[in-house]
N, C-alpha and C. Protein backbone atom coordinates (compact mmCIF):
# COMPACT_ATOMS: atom_id res chain seq x y z
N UNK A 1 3.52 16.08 -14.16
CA UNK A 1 2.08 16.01 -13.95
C UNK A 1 1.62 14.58 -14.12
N UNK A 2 0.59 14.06 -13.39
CA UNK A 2 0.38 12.31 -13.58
C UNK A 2 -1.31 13.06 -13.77
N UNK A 3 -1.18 11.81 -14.93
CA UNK A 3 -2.69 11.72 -15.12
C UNK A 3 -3.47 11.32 -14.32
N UNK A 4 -4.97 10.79 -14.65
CA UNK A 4 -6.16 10.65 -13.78
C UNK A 4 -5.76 9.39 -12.78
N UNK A 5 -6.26 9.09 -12.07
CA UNK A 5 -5.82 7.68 -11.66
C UNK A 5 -6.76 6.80 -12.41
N UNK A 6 -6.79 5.49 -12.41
CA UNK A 6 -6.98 4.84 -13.46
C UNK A 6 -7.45 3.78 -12.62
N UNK A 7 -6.95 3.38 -11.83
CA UNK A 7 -7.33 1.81 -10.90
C UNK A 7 -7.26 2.39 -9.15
N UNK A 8 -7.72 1.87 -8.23
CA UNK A 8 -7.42 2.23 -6.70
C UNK A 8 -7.85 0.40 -6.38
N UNK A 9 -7.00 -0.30 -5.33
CA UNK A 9 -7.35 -1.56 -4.92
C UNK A 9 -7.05 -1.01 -3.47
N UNK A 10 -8.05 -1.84 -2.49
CA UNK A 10 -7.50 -1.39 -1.19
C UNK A 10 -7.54 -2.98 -0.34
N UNK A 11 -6.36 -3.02 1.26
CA UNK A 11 -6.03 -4.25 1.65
C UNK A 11 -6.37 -3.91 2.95
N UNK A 12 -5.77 -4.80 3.67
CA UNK A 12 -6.14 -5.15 5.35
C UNK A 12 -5.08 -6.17 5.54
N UNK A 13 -4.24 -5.60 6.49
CA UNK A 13 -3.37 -6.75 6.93
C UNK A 13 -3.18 -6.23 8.45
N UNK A 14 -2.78 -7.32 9.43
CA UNK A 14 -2.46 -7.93 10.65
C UNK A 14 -1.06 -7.70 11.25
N UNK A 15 -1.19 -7.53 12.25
CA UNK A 15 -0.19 -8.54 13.00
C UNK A 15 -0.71 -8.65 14.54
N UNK A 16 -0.73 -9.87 14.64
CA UNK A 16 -2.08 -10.34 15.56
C UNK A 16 -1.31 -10.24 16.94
N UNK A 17 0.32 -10.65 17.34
CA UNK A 17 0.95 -11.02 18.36
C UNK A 17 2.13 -10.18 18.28
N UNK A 18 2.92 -9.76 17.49
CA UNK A 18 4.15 -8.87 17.73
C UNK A 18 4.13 -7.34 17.32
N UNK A 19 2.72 -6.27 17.32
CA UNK A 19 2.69 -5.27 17.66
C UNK A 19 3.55 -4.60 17.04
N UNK A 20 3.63 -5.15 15.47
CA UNK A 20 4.54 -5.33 14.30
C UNK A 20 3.88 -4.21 13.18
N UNK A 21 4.10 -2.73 13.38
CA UNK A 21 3.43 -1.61 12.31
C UNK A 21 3.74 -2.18 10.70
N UNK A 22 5.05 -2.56 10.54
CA UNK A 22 5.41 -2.32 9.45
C UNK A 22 5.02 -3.87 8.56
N UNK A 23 5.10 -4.90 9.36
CA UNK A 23 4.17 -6.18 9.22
C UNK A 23 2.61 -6.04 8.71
N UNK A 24 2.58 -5.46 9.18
CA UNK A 24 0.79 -5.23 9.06
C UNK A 24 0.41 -4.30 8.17
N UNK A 25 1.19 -3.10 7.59
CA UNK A 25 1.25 -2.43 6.13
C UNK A 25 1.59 -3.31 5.51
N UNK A 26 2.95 -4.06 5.32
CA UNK A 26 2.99 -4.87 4.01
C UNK A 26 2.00 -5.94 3.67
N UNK A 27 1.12 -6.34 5.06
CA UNK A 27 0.65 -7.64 4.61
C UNK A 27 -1.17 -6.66 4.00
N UNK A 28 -0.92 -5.33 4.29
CA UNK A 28 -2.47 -4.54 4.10
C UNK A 28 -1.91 -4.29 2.33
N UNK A 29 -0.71 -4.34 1.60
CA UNK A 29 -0.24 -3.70 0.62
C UNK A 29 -0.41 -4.68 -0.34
N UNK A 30 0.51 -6.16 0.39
CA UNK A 30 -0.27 -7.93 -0.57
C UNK A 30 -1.30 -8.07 -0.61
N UNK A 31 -2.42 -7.45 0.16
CA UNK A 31 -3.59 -7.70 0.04
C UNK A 31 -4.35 -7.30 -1.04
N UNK A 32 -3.92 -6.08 -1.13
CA UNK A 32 -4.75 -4.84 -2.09
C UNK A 32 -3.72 -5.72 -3.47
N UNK A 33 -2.86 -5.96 -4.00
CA UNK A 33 -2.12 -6.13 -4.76
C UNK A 33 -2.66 -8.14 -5.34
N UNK A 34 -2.42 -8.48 -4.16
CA UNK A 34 -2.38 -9.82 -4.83
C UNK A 34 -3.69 -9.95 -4.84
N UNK A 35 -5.00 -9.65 -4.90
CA UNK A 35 -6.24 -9.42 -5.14
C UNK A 35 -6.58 -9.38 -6.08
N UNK A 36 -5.81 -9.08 -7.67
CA UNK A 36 -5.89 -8.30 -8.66
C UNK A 36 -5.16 -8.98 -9.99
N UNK A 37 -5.38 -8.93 -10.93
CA UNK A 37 -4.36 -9.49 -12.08
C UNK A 37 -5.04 -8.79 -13.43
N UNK A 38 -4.86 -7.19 -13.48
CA UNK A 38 -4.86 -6.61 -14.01
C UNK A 38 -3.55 -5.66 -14.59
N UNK A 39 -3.96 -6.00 -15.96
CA UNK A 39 -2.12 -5.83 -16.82
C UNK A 39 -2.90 -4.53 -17.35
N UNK A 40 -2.86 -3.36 -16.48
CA UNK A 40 -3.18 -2.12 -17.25
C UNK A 40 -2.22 -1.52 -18.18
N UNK A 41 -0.52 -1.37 -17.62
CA UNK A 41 0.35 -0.78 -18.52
C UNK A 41 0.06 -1.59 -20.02
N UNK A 42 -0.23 -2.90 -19.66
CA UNK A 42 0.08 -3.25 -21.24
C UNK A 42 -1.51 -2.75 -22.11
N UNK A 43 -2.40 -2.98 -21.63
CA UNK A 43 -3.87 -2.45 -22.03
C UNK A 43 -3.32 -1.24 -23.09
N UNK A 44 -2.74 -0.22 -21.62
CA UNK A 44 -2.47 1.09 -22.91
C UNK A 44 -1.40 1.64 -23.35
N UNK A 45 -1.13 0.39 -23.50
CA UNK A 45 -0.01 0.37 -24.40
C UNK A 45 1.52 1.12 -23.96
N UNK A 46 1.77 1.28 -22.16
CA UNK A 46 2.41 1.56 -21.89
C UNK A 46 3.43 0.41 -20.87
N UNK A 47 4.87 1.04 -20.32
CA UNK A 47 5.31 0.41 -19.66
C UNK A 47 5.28 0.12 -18.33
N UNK A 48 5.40 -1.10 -17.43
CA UNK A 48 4.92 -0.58 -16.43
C UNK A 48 6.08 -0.27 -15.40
N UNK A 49 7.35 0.37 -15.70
CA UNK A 49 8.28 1.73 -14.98
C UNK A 49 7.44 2.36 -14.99
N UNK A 50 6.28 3.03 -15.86
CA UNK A 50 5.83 4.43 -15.84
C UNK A 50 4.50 4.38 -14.95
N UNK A 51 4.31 3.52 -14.41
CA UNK A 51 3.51 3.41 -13.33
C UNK A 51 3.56 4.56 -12.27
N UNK A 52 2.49 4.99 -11.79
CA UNK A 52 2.39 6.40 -10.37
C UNK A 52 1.82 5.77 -9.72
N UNK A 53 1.98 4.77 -8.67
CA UNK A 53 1.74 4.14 -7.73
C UNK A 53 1.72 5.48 -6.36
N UNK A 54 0.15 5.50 -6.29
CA UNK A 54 -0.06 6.20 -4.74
C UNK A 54 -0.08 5.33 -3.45
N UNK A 55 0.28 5.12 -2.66
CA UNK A 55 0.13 3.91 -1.63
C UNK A 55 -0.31 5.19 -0.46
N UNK A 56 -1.57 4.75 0.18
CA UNK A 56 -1.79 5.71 1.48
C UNK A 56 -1.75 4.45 2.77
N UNK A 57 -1.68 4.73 3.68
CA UNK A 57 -1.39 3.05 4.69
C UNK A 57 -1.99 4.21 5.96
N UNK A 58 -2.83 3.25 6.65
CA UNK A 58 -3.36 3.77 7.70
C UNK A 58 -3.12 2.87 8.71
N UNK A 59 -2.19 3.45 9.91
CA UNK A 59 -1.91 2.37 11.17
C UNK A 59 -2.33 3.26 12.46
N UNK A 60 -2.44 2.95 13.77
CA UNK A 60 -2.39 3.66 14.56
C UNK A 60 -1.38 4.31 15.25
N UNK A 61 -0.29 3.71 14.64
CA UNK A 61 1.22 4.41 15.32
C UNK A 61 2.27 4.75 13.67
N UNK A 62 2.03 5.88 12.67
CA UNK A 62 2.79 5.96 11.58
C UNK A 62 4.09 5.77 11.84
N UNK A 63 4.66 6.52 12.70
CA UNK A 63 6.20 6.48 12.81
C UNK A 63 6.60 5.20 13.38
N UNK A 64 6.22 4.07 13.39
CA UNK A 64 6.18 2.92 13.59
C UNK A 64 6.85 1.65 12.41
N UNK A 65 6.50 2.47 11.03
CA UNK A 65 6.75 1.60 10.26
C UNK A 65 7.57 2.17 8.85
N UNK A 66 8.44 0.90 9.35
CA UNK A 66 9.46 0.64 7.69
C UNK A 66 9.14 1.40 6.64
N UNK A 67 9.23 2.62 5.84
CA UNK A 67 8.71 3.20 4.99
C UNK A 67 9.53 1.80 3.77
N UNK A 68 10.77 2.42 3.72
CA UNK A 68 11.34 2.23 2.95
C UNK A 68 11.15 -0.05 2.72
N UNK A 69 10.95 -0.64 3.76
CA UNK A 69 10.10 -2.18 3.62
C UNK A 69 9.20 -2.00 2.93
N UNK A 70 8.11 -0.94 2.95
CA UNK A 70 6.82 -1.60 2.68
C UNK A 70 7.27 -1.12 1.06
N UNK A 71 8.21 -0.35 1.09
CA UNK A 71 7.94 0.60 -0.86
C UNK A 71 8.77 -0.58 -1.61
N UNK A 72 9.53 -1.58 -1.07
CA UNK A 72 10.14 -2.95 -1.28
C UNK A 72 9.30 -3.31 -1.83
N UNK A 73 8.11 -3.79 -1.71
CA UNK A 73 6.63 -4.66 -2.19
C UNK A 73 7.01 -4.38 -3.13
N UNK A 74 6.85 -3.50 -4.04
CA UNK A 74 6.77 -3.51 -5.26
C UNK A 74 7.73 -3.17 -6.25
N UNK A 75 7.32 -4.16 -7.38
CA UNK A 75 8.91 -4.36 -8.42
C UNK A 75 8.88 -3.81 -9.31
N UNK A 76 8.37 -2.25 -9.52
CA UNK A 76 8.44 -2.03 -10.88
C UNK A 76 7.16 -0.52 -10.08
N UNK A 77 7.37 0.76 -11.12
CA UNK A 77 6.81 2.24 -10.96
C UNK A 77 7.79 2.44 -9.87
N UNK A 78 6.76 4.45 -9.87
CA UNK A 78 7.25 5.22 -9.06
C UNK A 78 6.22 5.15 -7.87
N UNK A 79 6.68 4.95 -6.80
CA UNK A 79 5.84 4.75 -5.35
C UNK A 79 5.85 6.28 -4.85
N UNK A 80 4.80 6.34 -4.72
CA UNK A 80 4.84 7.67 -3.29
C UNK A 80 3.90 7.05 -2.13
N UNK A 81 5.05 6.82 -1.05
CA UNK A 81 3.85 6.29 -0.37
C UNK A 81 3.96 7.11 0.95
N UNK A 82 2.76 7.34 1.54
CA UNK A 82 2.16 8.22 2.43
C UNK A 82 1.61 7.19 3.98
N UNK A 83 1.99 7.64 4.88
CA UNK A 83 1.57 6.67 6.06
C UNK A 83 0.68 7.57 7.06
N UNK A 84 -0.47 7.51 7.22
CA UNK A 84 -1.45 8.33 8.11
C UNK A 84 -1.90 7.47 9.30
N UNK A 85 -2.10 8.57 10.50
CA UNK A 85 -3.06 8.11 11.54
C UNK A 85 -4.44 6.77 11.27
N UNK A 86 -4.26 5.70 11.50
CA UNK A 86 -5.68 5.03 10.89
C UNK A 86 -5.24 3.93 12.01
N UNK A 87 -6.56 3.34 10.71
CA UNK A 87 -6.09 1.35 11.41
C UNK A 87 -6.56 1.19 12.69
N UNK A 88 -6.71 0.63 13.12
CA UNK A 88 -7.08 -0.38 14.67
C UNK A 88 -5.85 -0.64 15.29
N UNK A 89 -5.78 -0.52 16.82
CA UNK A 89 -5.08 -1.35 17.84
C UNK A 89 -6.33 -2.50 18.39
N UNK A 90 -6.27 -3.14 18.42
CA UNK A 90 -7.41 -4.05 19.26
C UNK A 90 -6.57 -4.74 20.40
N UNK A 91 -6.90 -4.15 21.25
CA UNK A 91 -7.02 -4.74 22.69
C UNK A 91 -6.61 -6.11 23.06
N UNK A 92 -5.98 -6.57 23.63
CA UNK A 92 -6.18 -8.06 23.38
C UNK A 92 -5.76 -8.81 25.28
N UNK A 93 -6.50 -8.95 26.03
CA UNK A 93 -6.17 -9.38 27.63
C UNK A 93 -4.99 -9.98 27.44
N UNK A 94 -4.40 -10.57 26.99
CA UNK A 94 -3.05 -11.42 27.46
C UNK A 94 -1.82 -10.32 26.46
N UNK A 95 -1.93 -9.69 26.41
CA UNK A 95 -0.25 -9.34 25.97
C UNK A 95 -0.82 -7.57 24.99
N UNK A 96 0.27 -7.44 23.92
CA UNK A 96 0.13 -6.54 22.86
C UNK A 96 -1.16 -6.11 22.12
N UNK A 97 -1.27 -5.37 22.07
CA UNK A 97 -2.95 -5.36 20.89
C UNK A 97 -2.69 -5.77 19.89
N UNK A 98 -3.28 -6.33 18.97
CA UNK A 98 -3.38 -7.25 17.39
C UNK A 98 -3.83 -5.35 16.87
N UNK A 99 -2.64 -5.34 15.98
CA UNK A 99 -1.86 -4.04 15.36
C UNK A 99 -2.82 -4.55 13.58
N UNK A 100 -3.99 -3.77 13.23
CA UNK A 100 -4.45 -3.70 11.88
C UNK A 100 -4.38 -2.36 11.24
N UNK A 101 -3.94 -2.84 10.05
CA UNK A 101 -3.19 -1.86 9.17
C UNK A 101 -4.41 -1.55 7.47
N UNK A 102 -4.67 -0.31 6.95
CA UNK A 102 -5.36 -0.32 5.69
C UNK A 102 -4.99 0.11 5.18
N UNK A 103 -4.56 -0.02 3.70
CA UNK A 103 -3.86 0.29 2.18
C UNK A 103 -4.99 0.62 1.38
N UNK A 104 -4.88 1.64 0.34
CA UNK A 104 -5.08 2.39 -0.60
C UNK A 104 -4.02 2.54 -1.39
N UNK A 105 -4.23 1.71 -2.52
CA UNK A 105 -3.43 1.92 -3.76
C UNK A 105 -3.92 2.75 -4.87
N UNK A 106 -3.42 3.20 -5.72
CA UNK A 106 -4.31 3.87 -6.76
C UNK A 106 -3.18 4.06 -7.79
N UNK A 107 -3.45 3.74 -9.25
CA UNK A 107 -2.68 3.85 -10.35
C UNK A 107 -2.93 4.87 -11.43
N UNK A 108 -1.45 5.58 -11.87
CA UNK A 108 -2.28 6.79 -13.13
C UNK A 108 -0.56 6.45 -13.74
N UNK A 109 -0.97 7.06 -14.69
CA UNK A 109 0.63 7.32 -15.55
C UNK A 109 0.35 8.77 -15.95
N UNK A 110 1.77 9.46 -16.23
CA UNK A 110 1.54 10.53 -17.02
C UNK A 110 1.22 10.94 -18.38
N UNK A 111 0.87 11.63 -18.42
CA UNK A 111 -0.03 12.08 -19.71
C UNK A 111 1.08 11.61 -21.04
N UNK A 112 0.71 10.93 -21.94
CA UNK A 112 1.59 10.59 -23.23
C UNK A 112 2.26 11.91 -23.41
N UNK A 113 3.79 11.87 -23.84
CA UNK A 113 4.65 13.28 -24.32
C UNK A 113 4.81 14.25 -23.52
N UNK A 114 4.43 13.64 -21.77
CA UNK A 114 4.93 14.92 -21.08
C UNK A 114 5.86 14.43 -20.77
């Protein structure tokens, strides 16, 4: 059972020219992440392995992208990450559409002694 969530940061990342899904989650995942310099595990007094990292990623093509790249990002918890219908293709006259990607992070740990 994971407790409440505790923090949610959310990102926006690109890939403007190579129509690159899994590019454009990781850079929507640094976004939400490197935004932030909040040391919650240590706050309460926990570790941060015991991190429940939710990652939701919204692109317009899911089966498009690297699951297992983007759950790379991060060095430390348990990831569940989820990839849904979202995000922007934008159009672009000369070539590929500029491929935008949105992240939802959200943090909980489990309840002390479960």
């Amino acid at each position: 059972m994971t407790g409440p969530r505790l923090l949610t940061e959310f990102g926006m990342g690109t890939s403007l020219r190579r129509q690159d899904y899994t590019e454009a989650a990781i850079r929507a995942v640094r976004d939400a992440l490197w935004h932030n310099s909040i040391n919650l595990a240590g706050l309460l007094g926990r570790e941060k392995s015991e991190m429940r990292i939710t990652v939701e990623i919204g692109v317009a093509a899911p089966s498009r992208v690297d699951r297992d790249r983007v759950a790379a990002v991060f060095p430390y918890g348990h990831v569940d990450l989820r990839i849904v219908e979202g995000g922007l293709d934008v159009p672009r006259p000369d070539g590929a559409p500029t491929v935008i990607a949105n992240a939802a992070i959200s943090v909980a740990f489990d309840p002390e002694g479960a």
